[in-house]
Protein backbone atom coordinates (compact mmCIF):
# COMPACT_ATOMS: atom_id res chain seq x y z
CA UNK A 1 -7.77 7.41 15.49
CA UNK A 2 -7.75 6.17 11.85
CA UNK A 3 -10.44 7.98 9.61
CA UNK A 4 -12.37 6.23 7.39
CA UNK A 5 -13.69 7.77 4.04
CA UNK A 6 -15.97 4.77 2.15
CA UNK A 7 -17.26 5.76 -0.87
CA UNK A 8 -19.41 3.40 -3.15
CA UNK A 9 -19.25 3.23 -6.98
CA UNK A 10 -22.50 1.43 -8.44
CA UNK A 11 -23.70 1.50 -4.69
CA UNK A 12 -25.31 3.51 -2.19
CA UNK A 13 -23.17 3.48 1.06
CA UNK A 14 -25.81 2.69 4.09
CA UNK A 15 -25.39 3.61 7.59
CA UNK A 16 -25.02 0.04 7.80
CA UNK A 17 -22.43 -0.41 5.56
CA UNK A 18 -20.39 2.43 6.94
CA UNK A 19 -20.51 1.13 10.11
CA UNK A 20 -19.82 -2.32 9.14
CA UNK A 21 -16.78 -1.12 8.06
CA UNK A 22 -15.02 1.20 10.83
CA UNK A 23 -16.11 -1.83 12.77
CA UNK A 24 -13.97 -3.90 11.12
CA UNK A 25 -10.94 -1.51 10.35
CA UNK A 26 -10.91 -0.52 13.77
CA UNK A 27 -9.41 -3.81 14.43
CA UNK A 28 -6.07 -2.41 12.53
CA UNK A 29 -5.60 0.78 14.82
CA UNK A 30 -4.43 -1.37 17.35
CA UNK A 31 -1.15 -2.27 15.49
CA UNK A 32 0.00 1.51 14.86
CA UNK A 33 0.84 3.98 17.58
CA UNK A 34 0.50 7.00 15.62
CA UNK A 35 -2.67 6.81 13.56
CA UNK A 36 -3.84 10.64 14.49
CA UNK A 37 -3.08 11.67 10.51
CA UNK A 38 -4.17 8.20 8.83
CA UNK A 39 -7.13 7.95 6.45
CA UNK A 40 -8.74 4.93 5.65
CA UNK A 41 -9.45 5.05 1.67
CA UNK A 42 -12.32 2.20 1.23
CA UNK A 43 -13.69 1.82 -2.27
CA UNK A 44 -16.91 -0.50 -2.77
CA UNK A 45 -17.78 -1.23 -6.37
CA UNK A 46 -20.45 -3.62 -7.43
CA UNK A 47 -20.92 -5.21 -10.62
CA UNK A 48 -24.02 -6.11 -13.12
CA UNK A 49 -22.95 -9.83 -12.70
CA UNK A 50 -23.67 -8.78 -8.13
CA UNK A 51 -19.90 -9.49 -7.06
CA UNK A 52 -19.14 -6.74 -4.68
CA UNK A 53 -15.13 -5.48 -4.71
CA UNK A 54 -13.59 -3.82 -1.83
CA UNK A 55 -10.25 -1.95 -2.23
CA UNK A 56 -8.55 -0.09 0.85
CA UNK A 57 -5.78 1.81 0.53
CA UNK A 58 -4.25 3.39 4.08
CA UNK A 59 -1.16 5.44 3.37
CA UNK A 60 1.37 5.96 6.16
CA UNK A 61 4.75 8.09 6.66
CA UNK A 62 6.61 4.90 6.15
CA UNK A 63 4.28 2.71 3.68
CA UNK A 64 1.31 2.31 1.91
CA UNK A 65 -0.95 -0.51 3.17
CA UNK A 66 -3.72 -1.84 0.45
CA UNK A 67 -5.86 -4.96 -0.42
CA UNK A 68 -8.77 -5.28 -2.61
CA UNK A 69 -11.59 -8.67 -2.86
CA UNK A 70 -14.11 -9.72 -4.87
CA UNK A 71 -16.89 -11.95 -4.05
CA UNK A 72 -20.50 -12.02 -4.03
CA UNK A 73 -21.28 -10.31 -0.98
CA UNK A 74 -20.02 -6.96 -0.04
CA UNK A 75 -19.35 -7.86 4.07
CA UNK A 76 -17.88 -11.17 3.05
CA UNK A 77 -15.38 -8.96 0.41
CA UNK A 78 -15.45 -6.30 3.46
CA UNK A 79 -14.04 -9.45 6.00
CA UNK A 80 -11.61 -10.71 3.29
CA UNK A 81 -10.05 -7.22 2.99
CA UNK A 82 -9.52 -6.37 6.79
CA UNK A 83 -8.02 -9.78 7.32
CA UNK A 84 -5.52 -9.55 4.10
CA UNK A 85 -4.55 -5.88 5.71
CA UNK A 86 -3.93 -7.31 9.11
CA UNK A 87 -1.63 -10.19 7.34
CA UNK A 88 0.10 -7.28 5.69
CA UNK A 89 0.82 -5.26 8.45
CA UNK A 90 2.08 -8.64 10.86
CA UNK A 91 4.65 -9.68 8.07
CA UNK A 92 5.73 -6.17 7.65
CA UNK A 93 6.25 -5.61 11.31
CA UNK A 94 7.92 -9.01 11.67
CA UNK A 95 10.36 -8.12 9.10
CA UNK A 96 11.13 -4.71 10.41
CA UNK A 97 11.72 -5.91 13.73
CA UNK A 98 14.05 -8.73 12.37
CA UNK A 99 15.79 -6.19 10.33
CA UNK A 100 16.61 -3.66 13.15
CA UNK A 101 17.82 -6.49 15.48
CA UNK A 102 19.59 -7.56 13.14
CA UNK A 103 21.30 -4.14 12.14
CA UNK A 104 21.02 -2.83 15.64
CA UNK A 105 18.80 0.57 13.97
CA UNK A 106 16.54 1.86 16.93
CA UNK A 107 14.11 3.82 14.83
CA UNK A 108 14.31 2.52 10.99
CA UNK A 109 12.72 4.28 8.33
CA UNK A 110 10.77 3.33 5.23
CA UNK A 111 10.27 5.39 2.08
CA UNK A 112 7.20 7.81 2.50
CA UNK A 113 3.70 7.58 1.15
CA UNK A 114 4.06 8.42 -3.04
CA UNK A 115 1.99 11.74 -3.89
CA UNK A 116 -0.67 10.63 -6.85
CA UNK A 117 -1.56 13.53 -9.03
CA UNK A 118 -3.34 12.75 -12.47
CA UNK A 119 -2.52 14.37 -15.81
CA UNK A 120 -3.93 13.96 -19.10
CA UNK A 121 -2.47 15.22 -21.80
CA UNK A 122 -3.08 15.17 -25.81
CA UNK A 123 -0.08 13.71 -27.20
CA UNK A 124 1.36 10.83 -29.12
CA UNK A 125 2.17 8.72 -25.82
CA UNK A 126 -0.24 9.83 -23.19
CA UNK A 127 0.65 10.34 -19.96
CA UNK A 128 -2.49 9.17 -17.85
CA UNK A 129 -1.15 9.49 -14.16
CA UNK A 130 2.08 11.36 -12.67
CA UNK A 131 3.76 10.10 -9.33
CA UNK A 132 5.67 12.18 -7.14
CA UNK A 133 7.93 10.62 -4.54
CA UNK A 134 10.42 11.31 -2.42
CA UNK A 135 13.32 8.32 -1.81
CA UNK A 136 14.57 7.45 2.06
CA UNK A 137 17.36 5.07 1.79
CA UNK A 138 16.73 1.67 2.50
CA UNK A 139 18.46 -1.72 1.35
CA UNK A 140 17.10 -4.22 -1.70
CA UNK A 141 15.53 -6.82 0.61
CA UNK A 142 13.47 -3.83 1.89
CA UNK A 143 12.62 -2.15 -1.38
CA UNK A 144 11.13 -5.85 -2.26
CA UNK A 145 8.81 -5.64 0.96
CA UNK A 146 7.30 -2.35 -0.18
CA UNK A 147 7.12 -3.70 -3.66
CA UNK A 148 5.32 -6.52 -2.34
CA UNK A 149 2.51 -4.00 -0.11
CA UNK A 150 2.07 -1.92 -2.80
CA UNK A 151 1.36 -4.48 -5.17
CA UNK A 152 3.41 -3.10 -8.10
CA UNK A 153 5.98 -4.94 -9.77
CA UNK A 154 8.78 -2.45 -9.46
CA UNK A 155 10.21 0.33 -7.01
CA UNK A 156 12.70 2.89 -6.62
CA UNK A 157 14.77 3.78 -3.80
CA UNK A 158 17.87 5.27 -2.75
CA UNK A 159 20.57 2.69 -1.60
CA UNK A 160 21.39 2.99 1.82
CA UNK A 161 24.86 1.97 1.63
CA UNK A 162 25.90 4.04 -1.64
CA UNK A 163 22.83 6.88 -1.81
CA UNK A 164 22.42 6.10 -5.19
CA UNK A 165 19.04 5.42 -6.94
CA UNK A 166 18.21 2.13 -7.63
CA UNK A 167 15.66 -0.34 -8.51
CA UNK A 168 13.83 -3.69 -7.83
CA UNK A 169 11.31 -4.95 -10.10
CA UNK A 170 9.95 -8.45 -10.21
CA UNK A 171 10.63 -10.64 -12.91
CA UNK A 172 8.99 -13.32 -15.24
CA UNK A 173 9.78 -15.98 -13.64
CA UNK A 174 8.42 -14.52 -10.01
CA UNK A 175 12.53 -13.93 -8.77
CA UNK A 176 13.68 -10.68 -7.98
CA UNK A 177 15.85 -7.73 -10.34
CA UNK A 178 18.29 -5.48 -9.27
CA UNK A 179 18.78 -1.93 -11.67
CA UNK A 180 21.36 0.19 -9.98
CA UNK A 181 21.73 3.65 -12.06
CA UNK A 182 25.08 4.96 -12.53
CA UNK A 183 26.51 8.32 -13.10
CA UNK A 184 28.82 6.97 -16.07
């Protein structure tokens, strides 16, 4: 069972609302087998010019799934959401399954769910949020898939072939970089 915690900035959350929307994530617990520990973090914001945003964010042991829309009207942004998740998760699950065919893995790991912990502090450079994460190895091609869900333009991992820590980041001209950190 996925939980669901909506919370509204600029809005009160309705009964309606609420249920509007474990109506539609529900739709999403059917691609997961173990959703027992998965929360649901929904997010609707609404603006003085009345375009309604929806972000969810649904961390999982292996990735973090999350979308966000803008339009003007908050179960239109609500729809748009749930159905950019779903594409998510069926290109993410196509691409795992390639990738274990094709490497023959029968349970293949991704890198865990990033613990968020925010920090301010009075200094010259401020640091304004603090990530903790722990690396699972994992090859380039599938560093760039994460990259790609999380929406970020970067991500570190530990190479699966070499266990050292590396990075992909996304570059200018929409390609793909490679930083492999050495010991030297």
């Amino acid at each position: 069972m996925l939980k669901i915690n909506v919370r509204g900035e600029n809005i009160e959350v309705t009964g309606a609302i609420r249920e509007y929307v474990e109506k539609r994530l529900a739709k999403l617990e059917k691609f997961f087998d173990n959703t027992a520990n998965s929360t649901a973090h929904v997010n609707l914001k609404v603006y003085s010019d009345k375009t309604a945003k929806v972000e969810v964010t649904i961390p999982l042991p292996y990735l973090v799934l999350r979308a966000e829309e803008t339009s003007p009207d908050m179960y239109a942004s609500i729809d748009l959401v749930t159905d950019k998740l779903e594409r998510q998760i069926r290109k993410y699950k196509t691409k795992v399954n390639r990738k274990s065919r094709e490497k023959g893995f029968k349970n293949f790991e991704f890198a865990p769910v990033a613990d968020e912990k925010e920090e301010v502090e009075d200094k010259k450079f401020e640091i304004v949020r603090t990530k903790r994460l722990s690396l699972k190895p994992m090859d380039s091609e599938e560093a760039v898939l994460q990259m790609d869900m999380l929406g970020h333009d970067f991500f570190i991992y530990e190479d699966a072939e070499n266990g050292g820590i590396n990075i992909v980041y996304r570059r200018r001209d929409g390609r793909y970089g490679l930083i492999e950190a050495s010991e030297d």
